[in-house]
Protein backbone atom coordinates (compact mmCIF):
# COMPACT_ATOMS: atom_id res chain seq x y z
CA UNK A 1 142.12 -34.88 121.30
CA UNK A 2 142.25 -32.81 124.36
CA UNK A 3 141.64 -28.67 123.36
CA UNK A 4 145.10 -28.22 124.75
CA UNK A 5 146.94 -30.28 122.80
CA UNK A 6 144.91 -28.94 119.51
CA UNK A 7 146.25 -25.66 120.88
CA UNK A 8 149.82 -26.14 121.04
CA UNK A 9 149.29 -27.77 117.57
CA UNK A 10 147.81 -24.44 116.35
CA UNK A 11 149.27 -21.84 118.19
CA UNK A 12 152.60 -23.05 117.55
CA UNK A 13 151.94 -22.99 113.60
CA UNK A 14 152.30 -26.66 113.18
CA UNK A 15 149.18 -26.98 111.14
CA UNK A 16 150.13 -24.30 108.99
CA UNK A 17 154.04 -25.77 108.44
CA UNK A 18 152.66 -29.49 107.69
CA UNK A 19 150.20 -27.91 105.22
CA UNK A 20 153.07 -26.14 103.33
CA UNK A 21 155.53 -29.36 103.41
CA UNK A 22 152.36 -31.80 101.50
CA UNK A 23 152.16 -28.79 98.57
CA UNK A 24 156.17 -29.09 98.75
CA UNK A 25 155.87 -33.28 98.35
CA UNK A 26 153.44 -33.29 95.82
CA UNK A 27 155.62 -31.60 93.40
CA UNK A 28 158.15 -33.74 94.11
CA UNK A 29 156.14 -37.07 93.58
CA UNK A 30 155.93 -38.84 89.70
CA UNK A 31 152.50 -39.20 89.05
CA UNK A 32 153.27 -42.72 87.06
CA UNK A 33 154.82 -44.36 89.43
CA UNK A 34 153.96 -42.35 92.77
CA UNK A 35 157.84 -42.74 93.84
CA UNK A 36 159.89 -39.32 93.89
CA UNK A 37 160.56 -37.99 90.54
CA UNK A 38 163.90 -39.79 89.36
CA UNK A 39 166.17 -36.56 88.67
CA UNK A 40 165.55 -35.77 92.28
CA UNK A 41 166.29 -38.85 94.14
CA UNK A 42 169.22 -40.37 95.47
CA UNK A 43 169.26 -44.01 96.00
CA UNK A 44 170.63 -45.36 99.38
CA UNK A 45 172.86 -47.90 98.58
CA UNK A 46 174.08 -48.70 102.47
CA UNK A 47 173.05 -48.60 106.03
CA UNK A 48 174.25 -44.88 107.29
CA UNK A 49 175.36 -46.45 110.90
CA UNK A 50 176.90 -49.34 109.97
CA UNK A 51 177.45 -49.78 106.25
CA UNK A 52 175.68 -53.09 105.61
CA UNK A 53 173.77 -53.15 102.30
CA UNK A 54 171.59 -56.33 104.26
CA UNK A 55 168.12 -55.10 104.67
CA UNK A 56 163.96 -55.18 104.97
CA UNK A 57 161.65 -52.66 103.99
CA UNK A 58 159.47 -51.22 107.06
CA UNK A 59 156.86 -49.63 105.20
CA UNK A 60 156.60 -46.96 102.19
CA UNK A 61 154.94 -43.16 102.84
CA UNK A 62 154.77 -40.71 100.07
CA UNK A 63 157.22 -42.09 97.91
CA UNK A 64 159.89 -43.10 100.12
CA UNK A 65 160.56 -46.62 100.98
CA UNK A 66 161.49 -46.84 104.91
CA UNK A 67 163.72 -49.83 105.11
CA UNK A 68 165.82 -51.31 108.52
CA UNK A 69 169.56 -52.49 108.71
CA UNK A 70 169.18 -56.29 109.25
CA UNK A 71 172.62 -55.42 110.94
CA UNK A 72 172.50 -52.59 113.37
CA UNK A 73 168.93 -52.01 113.25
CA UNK A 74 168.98 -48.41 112.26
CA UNK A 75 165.87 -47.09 109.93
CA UNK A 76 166.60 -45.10 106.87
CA UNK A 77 164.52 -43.48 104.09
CA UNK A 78 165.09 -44.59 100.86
CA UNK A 79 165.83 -42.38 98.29
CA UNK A 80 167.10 -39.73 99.60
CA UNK A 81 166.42 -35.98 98.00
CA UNK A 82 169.19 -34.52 96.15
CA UNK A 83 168.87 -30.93 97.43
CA UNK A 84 170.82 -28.84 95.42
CA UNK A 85 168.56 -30.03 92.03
CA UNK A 86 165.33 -28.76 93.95
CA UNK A 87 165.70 -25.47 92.61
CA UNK A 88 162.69 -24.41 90.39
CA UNK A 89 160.22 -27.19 92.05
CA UNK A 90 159.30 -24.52 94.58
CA UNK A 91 160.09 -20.95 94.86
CA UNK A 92 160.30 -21.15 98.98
CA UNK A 93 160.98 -24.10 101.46
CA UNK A 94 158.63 -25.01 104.00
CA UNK A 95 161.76 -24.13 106.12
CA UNK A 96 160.36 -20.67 106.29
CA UNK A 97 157.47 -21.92 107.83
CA UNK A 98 158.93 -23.55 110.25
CA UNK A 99 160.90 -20.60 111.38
CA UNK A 100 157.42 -19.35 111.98
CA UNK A 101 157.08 -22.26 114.29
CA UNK A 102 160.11 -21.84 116.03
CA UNK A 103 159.12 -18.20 116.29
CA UNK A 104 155.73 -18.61 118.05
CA UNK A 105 154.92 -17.85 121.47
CA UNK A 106 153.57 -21.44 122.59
CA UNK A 107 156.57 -23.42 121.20
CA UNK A 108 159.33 -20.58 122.45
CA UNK A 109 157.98 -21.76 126.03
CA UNK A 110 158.70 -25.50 125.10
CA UNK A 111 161.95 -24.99 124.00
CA UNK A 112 163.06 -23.01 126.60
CA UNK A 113 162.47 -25.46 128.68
CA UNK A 114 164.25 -28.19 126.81
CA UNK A 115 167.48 -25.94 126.29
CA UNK A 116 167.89 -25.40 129.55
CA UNK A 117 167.41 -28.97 130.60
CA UNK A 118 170.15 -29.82 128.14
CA UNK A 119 172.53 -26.84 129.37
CA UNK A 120 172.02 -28.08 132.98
CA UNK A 121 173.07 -32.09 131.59
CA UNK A 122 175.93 -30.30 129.82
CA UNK A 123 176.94 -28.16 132.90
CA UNK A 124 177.16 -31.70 135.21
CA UNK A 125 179.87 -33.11 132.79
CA UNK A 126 182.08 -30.09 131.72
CA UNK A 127 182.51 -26.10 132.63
CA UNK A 128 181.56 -23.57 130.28
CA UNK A 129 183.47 -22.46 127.24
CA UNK A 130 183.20 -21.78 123.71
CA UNK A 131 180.13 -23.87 122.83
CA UNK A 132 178.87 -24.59 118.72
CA UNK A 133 175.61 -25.02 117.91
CA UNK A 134 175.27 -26.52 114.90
CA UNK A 135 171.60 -25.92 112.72
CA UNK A 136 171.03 -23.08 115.77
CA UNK A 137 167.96 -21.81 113.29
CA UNK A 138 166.49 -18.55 114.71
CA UNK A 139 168.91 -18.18 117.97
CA UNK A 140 167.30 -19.29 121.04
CA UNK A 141 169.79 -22.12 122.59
CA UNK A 142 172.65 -20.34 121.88
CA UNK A 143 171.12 -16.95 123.15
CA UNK A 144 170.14 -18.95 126.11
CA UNK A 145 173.41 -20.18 126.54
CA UNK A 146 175.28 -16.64 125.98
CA UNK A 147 172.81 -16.14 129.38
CA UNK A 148 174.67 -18.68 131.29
CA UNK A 149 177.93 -17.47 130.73
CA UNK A 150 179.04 -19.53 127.21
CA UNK A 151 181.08 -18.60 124.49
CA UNK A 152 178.80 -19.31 121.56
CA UNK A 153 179.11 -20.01 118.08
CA UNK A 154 176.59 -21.04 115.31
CA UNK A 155 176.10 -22.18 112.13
CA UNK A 156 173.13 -22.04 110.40
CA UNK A 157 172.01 -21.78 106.51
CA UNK A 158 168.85 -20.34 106.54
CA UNK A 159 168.51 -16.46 106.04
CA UNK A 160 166.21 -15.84 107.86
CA UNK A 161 166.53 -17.56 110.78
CA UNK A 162 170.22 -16.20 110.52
CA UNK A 163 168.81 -12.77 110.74
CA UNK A 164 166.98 -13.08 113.77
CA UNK A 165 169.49 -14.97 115.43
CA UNK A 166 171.59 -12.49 114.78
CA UNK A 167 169.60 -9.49 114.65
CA UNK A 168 166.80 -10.17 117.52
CA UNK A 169 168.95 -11.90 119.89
CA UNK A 170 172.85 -10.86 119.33
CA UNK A 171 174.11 -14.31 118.51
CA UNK A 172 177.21 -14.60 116.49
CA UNK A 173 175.98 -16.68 113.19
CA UNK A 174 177.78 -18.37 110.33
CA UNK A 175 176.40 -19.36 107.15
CA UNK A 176 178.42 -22.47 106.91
CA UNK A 177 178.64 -26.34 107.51
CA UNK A 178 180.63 -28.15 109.64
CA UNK A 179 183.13 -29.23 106.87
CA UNK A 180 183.74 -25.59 106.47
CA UNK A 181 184.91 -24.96 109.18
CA UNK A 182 187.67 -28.40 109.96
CA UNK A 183 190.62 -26.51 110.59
CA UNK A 184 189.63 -25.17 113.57
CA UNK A 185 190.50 -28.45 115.18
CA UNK A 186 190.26 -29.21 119.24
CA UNK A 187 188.55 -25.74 119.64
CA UNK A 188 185.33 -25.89 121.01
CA UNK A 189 184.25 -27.60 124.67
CA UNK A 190 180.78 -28.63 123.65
CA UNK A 191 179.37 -29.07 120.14
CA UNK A 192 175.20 -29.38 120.14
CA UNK A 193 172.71 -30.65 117.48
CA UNK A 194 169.19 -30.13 118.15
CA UNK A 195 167.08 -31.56 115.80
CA UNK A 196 170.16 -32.30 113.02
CA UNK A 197 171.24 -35.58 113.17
CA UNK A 198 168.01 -36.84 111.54
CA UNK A 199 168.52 -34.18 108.85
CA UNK A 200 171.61 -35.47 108.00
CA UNK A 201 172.73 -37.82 104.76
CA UNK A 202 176.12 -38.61 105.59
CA UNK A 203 175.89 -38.74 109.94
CA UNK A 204 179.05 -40.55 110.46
CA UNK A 205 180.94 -38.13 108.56
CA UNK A 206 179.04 -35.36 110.53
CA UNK A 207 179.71 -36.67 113.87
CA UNK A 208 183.67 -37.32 113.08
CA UNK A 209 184.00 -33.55 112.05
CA UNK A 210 182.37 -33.05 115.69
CA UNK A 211 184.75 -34.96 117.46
CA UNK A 212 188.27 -33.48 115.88
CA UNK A 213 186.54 -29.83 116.39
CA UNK A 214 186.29 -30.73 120.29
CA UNK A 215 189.61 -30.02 122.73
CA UNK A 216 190.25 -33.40 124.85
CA UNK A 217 187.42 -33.84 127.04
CA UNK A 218 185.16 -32.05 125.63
CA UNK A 219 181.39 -32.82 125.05
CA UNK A 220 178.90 -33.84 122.16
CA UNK A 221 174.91 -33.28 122.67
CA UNK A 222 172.33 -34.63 120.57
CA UNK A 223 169.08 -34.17 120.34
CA UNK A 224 166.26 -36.24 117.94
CA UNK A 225 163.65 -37.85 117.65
CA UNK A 226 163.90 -41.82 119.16
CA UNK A 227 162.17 -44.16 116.06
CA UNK A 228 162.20 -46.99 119.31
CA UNK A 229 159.68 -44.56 120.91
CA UNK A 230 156.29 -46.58 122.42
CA UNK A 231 154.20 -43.32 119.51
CA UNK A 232 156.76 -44.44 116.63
CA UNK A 233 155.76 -48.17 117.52
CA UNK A 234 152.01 -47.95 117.43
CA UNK A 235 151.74 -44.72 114.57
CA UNK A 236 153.92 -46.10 112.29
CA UNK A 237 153.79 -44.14 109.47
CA UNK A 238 151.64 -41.91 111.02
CA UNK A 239 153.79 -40.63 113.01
CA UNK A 240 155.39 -37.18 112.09
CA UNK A 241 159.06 -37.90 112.35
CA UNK A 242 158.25 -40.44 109.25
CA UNK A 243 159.58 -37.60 106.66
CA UNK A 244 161.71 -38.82 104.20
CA UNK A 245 161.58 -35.69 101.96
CA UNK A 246 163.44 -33.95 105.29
CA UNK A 247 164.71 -37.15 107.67
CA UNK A 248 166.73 -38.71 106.39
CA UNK A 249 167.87 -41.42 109.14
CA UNK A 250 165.74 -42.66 112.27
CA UNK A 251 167.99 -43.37 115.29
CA UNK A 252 167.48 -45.17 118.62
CA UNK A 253 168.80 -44.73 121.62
CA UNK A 254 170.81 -48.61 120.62
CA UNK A 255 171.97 -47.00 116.91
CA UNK A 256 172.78 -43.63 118.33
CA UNK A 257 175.04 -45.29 121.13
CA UNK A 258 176.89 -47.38 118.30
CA UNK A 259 177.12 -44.11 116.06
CA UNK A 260 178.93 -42.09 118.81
CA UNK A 261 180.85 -45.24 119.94
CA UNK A 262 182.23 -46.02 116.87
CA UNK A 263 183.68 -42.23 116.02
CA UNK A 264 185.47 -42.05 119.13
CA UNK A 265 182.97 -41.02 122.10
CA UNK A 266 182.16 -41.84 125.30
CA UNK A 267 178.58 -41.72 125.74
CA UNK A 268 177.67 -40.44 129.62
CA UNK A 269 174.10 -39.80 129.35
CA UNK A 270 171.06 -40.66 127.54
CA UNK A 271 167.49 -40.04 128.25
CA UNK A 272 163.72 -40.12 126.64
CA UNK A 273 161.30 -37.34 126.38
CA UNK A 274 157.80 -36.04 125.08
CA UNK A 275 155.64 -39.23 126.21
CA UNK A 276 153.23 -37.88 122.95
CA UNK A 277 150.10 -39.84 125.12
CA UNK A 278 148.12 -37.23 124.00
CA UNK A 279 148.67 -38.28 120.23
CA UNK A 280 148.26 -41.96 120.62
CA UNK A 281 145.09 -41.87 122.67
CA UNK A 282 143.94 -39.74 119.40
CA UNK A 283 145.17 -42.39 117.64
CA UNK A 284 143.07 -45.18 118.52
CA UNK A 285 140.17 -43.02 118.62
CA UNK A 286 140.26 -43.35 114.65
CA UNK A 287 141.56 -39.40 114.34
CA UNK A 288 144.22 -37.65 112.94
CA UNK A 289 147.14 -38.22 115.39
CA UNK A 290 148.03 -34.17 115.69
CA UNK A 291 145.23 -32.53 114.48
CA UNK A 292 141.42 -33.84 114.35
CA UNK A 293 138.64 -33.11 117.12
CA UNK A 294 137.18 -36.27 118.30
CA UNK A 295 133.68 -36.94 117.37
CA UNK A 296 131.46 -37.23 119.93
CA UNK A 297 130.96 -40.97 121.57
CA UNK A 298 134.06 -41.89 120.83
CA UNK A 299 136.82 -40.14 123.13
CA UNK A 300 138.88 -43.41 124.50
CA UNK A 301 140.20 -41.50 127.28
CA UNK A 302 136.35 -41.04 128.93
CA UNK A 303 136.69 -45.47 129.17
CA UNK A 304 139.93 -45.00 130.53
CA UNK A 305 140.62 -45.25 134.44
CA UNK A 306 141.52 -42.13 136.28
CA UNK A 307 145.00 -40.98 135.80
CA UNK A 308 145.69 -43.50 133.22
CA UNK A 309 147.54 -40.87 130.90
CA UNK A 310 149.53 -39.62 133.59
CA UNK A 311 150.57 -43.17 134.48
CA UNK A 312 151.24 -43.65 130.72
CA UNK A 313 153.43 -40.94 130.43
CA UNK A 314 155.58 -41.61 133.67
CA UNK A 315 156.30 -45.19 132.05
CA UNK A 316 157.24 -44.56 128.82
CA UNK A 317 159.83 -41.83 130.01
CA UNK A 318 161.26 -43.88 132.32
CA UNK A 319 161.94 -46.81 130.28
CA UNK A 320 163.28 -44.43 127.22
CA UNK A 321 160.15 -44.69 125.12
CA UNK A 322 159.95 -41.20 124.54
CA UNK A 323 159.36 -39.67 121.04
CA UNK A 324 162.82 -37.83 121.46
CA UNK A 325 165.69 -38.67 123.15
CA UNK A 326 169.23 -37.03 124.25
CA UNK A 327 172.33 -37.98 124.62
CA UNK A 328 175.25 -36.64 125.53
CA UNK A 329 179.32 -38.00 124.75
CA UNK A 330 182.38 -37.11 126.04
CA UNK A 331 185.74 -36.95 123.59
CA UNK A 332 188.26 -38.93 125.99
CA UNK A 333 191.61 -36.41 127.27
């Protein structure tokens, strides 16, 4: 693992977050039978895409069975948390922790960079309006896009982060989800979810509230992480985004497509990003993905021919192998 990459991990509080989310999952595990403790799991009794109840189980991680739609292909964890009876398990969610994350200096930098990428995407296909951000945690995309002249809304649960948002940065916040606020139908020119979708039990549902809160023509973004990516492939259940007690649904760029597609959308751009080299060269040098040092003698990347990551990197972003992915829909006038 290159010192820069163990850098980002660490400056950007990563280690600390992931520490706090495995003291968060053992209290929610049964020691008997190692699954999650029965009064807090919800089984999944149907694909989330596509409905089908036809399916094969991937691999289990930490209590969670990861099983694939033998119809659509879409990846789901199985069972699913039931939230509101965490209460009591532990006094504060690792959410907080993230916020910390979100907050730090090294990983401000990468998402500034990703927001406006996403603006300028947004910009090509419609002019600026009133713009919701849905999840928009501590306030930096839609402070970013108050910057470039938006009307911006969002809605976010977390105190905290609503406080800052708010506070820090002058956003207007709303402690509310999006079935709170259906009546405010054909309203908004561009809806956004960063980092949501996977969050989300019931995405269909979701994604239809999206569409009848957009006037006619307006546009959808969506941001996750791609389970098709070449670092999904080879980690497995090493890989991060592998979080059942938080993800609840793994899309692809195929499963997204249908998602959109079948609530009414027009997709009109999709595209891959983070290569993650850096964490599967750590990989096969028998270390922690994100974290570990690599013991001396046995760094891959000194066998490796010059520029070999670079070239890597350049092919799995250009044929959509990327660890996240966006894409971006239109609602037809």
């Amino acid at each position: 693992m290159t010192a820069e990459n163990r850098g980002f991990f660490t400056e950007s509080l990563r280690d600390v977050y992931f520490r706090k989310r495995a003291e968060e999952l053992a209290l929610l595990l049964d020691d008997q039978t190692g699954g999650i403790r029965s009064e807090l799991s919800a089984p999944v009794q149907q694909c989330l895409v596509c409905d089908s109840v036809r399916r094969r189980q991937v691999f289990r991680k930490d209590g969670f069975e990861f099983q694939q739609c033998l119809e659509c292909g879409f990846i789901y964890a199985d069972p699913q948390i039931e939230e509101d009876k965490l209460k009591g398990f532990y006094e504060k969610s690792s959410y907080d922790a993230f916020v910390d994350v979100l907050l730090s200096d090294a990983n401000r930098a990468y998402d500034r960079k990703k927001y406006n990428h996403g603006l300028d995407i947004i910009e090509h296909h419609v002019a600026r309006g009133r713009l919701l951000d849905v999840g928009c945690s501590v306030g930096y995309f839609p402070a970013l896009a108050m910057e470039r002249g938006w009307e911006v809304t969002g809605l976010e649960l977390n105190q905290r982060a609503v406080e800052h948002a708010r506070n820090v940065l002058g956003v207007s916040v709303e402690q509310k989800l999006l079935k709170d606020i259906e009546d405010r139908t054909g309203y908004y020119r561009v809806v956004t979810l960063w980092g949501v979708i996977e969050h989300l039990r019931r995405p269909k549902d979701e994604i239809r509230r999206t569409y009848r809160l957009l006037e006619p023509g307006g546009a959808l973004l969506v941001f996750c992480p791609n389970v098709e990516s070449l670092v999904c492939r080879v980690l497995r259940e090493r890989a991060a985004t592998f979080d059942g007690q938080v993800h609840c649904g793994y899309f692809s760029p195929t499963t997204l497509h249908r998602l959109l597609e079948d609530t009414g959308y027009r997709v009109v751009h999709t595209e891959a990003a983070q290569a993650d080299v850096r964490s599967l060269l750590n990989h096969l040098n028998f270390c922690d993905p994100y974290g570990a040092t690599v013991s001396a003698g046995m760094d891959l990347s000194a066998s490796l021919p010059a520029g070999f990551a670079e070239t890597l990197e350049r092919y799995v972003l250009k044929h959509d192998l990327g660890y996240k992915m966006m894409m971006v829909a239109v609602k037809e006038s």
